[in-house]
C-alpha atoms as a PDB file:
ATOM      1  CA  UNK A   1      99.034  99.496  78.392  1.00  0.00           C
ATOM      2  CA  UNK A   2      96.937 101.339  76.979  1.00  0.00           C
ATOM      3  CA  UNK A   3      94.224  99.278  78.473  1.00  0.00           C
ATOM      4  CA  UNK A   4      90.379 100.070  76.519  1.00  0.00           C
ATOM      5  CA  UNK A   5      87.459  98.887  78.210  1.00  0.00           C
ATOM      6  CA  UNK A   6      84.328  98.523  76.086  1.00  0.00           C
ATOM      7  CA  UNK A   7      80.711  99.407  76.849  1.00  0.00           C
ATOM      8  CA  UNK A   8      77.291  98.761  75.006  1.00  0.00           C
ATOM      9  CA  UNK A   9      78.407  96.127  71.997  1.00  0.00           C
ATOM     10  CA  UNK A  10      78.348  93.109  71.490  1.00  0.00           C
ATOM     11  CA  UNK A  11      81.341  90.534  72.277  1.00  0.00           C
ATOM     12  CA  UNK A  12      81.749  89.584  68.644  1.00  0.00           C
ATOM     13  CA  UNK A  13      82.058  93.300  67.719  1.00  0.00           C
ATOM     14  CA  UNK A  14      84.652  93.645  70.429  1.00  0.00           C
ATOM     15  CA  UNK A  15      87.056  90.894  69.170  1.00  0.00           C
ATOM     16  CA  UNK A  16      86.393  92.070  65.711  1.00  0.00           C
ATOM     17  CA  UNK A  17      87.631  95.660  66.823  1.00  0.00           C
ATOM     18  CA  UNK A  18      90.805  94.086  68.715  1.00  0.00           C
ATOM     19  CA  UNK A  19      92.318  92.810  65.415  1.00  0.00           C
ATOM     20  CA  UNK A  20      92.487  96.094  63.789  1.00  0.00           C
ATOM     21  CA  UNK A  21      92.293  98.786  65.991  1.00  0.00           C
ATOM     22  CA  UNK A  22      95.032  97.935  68.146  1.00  0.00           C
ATOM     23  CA  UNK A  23      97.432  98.245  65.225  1.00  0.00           C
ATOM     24  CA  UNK A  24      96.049 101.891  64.369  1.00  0.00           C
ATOM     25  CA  UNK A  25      96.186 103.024  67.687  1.00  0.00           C
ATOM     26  CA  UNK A  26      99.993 101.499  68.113  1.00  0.00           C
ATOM     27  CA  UNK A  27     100.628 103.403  65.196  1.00  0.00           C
ATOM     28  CA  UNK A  28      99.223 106.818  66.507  1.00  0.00           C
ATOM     29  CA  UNK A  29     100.859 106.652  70.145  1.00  0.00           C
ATOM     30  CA  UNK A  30     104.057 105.431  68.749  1.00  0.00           C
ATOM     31  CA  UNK A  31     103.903 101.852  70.671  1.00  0.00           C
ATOM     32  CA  UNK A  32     104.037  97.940  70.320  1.00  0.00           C
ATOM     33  CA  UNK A  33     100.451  96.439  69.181  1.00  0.00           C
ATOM     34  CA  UNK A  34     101.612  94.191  72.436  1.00  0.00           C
ATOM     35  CA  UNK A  35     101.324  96.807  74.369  1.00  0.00           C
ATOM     36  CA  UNK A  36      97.725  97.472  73.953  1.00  0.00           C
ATOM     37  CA  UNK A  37      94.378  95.507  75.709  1.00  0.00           C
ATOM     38  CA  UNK A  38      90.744  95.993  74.618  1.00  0.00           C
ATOM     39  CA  UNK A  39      88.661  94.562  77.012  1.00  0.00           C
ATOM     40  CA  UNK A  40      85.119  93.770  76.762  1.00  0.00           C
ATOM     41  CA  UNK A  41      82.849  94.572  79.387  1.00  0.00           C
ATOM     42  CA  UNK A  42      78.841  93.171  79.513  1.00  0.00           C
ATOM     43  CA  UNK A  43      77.036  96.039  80.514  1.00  0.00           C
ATOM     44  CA  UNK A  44      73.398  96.861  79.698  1.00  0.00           C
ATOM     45  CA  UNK A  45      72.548 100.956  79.904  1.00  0.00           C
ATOM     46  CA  UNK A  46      69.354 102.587  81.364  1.00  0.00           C
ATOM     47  CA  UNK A  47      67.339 105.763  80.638  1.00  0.00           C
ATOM     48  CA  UNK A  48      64.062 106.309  82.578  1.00  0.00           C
ATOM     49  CA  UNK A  49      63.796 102.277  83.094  1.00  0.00           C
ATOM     50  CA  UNK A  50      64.107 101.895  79.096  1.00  0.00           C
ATOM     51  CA  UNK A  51      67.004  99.631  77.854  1.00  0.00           C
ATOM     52  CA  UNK A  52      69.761 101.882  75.990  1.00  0.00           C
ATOM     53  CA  UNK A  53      70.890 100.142  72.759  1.00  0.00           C
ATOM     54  CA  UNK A  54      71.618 103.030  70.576  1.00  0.00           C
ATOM     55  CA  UNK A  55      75.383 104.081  72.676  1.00  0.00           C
ATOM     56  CA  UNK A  56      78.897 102.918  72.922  1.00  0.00           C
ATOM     57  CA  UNK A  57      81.090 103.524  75.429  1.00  0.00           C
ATOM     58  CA  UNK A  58      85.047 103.550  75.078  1.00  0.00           C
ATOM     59  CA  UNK A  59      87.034 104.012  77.967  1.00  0.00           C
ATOM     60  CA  UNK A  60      91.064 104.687  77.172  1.00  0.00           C
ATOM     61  CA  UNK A  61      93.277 104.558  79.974  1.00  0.00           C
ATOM     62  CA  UNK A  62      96.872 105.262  79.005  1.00  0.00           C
ATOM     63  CA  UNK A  63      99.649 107.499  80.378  1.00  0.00           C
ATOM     64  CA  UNK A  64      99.344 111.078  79.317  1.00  0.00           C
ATOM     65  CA  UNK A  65      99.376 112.164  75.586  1.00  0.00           C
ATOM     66  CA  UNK A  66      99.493 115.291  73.995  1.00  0.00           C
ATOM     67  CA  UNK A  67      95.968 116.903  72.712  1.00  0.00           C
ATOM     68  CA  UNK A  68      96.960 115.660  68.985  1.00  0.00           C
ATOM     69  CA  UNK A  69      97.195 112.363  70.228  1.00  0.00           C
ATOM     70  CA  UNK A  70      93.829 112.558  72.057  1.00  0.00           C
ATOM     71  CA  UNK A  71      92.115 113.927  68.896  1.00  0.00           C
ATOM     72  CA  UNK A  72      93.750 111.107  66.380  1.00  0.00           C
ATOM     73  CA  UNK A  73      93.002 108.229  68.903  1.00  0.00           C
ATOM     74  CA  UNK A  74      89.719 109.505  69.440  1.00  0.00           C
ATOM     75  CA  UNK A  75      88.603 109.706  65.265  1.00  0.00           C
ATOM     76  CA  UNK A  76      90.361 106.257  64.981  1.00  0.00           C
ATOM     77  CA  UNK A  77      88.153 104.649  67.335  1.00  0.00           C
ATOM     78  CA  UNK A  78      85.063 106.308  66.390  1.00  0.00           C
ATOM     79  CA  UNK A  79      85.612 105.834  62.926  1.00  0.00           C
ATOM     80  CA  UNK A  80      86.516 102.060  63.702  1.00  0.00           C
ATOM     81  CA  UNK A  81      83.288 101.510  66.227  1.00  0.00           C
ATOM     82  CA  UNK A  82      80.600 103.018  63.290  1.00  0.00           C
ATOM     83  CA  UNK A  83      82.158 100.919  60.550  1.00  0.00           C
ATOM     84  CA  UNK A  84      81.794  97.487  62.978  1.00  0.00           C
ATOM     85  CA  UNK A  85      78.536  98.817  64.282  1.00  0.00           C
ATOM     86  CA  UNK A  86      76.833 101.377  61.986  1.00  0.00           C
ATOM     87  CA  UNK A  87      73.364 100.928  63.841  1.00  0.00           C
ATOM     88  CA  UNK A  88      74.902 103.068  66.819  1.00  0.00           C
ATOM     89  CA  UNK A  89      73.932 106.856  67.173  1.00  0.00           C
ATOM     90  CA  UNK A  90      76.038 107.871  69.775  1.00  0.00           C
ATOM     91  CA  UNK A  91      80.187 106.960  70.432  1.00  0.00           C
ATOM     92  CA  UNK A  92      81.759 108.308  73.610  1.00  0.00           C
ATOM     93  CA  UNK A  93      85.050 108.260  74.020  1.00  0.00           C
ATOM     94  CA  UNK A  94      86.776 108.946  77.162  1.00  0.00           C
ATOM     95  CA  UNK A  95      90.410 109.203  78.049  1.00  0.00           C
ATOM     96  CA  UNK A  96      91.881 108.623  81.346  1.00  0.00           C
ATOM     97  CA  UNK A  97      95.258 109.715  82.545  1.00  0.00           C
ATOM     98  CA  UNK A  98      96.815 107.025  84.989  1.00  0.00           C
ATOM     99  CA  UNK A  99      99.854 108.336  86.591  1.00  0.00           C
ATOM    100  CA  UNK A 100     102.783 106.368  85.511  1.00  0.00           C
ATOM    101  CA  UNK A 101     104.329 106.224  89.409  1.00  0.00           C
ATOM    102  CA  UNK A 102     100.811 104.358  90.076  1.00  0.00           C
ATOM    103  CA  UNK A 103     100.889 101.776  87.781  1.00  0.00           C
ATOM    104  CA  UNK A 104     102.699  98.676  88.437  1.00  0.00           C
ATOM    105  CA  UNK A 105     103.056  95.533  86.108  1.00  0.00           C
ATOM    106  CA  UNK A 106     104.562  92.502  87.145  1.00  0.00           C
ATOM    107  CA  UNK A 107     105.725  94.207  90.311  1.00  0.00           C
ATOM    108  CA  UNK A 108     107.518  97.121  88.473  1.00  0.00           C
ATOM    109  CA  UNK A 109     105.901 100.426  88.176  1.00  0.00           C
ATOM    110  CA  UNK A 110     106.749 102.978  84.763  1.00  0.00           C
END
């Protein structure tokens, strides 16, 4: 936890990103690298029946952070996805709040 789900690059790129930007983003929210998960998810985008290639997707879903945190988290990732994948236009990055009552792991919730 935080888990990051990836949408619109490649798998390579992915696994590339996991083995700097967790440490970054452990950094920023004050938590062990262990702590974090990027998964990659296959997905193909469409617009009007055309094939979308040119966006990124970058779900964060993490307990609740403070706007700071949002805004640092957000410029590390972006700045992370256009340096492993400068032929993008567009990076979206969306946070999620999970409540921490809600979330179990390993049978124990936070």
């Amino acid at each position: 936890m935080p888990h990051i789900r990836v949408y619109g690059m490649s798998q390579s790129i992915v696994a590339n990103l996991s083995d700097t930007l967790i440490d970054v983003l452990a950094e920023i929210c004050q938590a062990k690298a262990e702590s974090f998960i990027i998964d990659w998810v296959n997905s193909q985008s469409y617009r009007r029946g055309q094939s979308v290639s040119e966006m990124a997707q970058i779900e964060v879903l993490w307990f609740p952070k403070d706007p700071e945190t949002h805004h640092r988290a957000e410029r590390a990732i972006r700045e992370a996805v256009t340096c492993a994948y400068p032929e993008l236009k567009h990076t979206v990055v969306m946070f999620r709040e999970l409540t921490p009552s809600t979330y179990y792991k390993d049978g124990k919730h936070y």
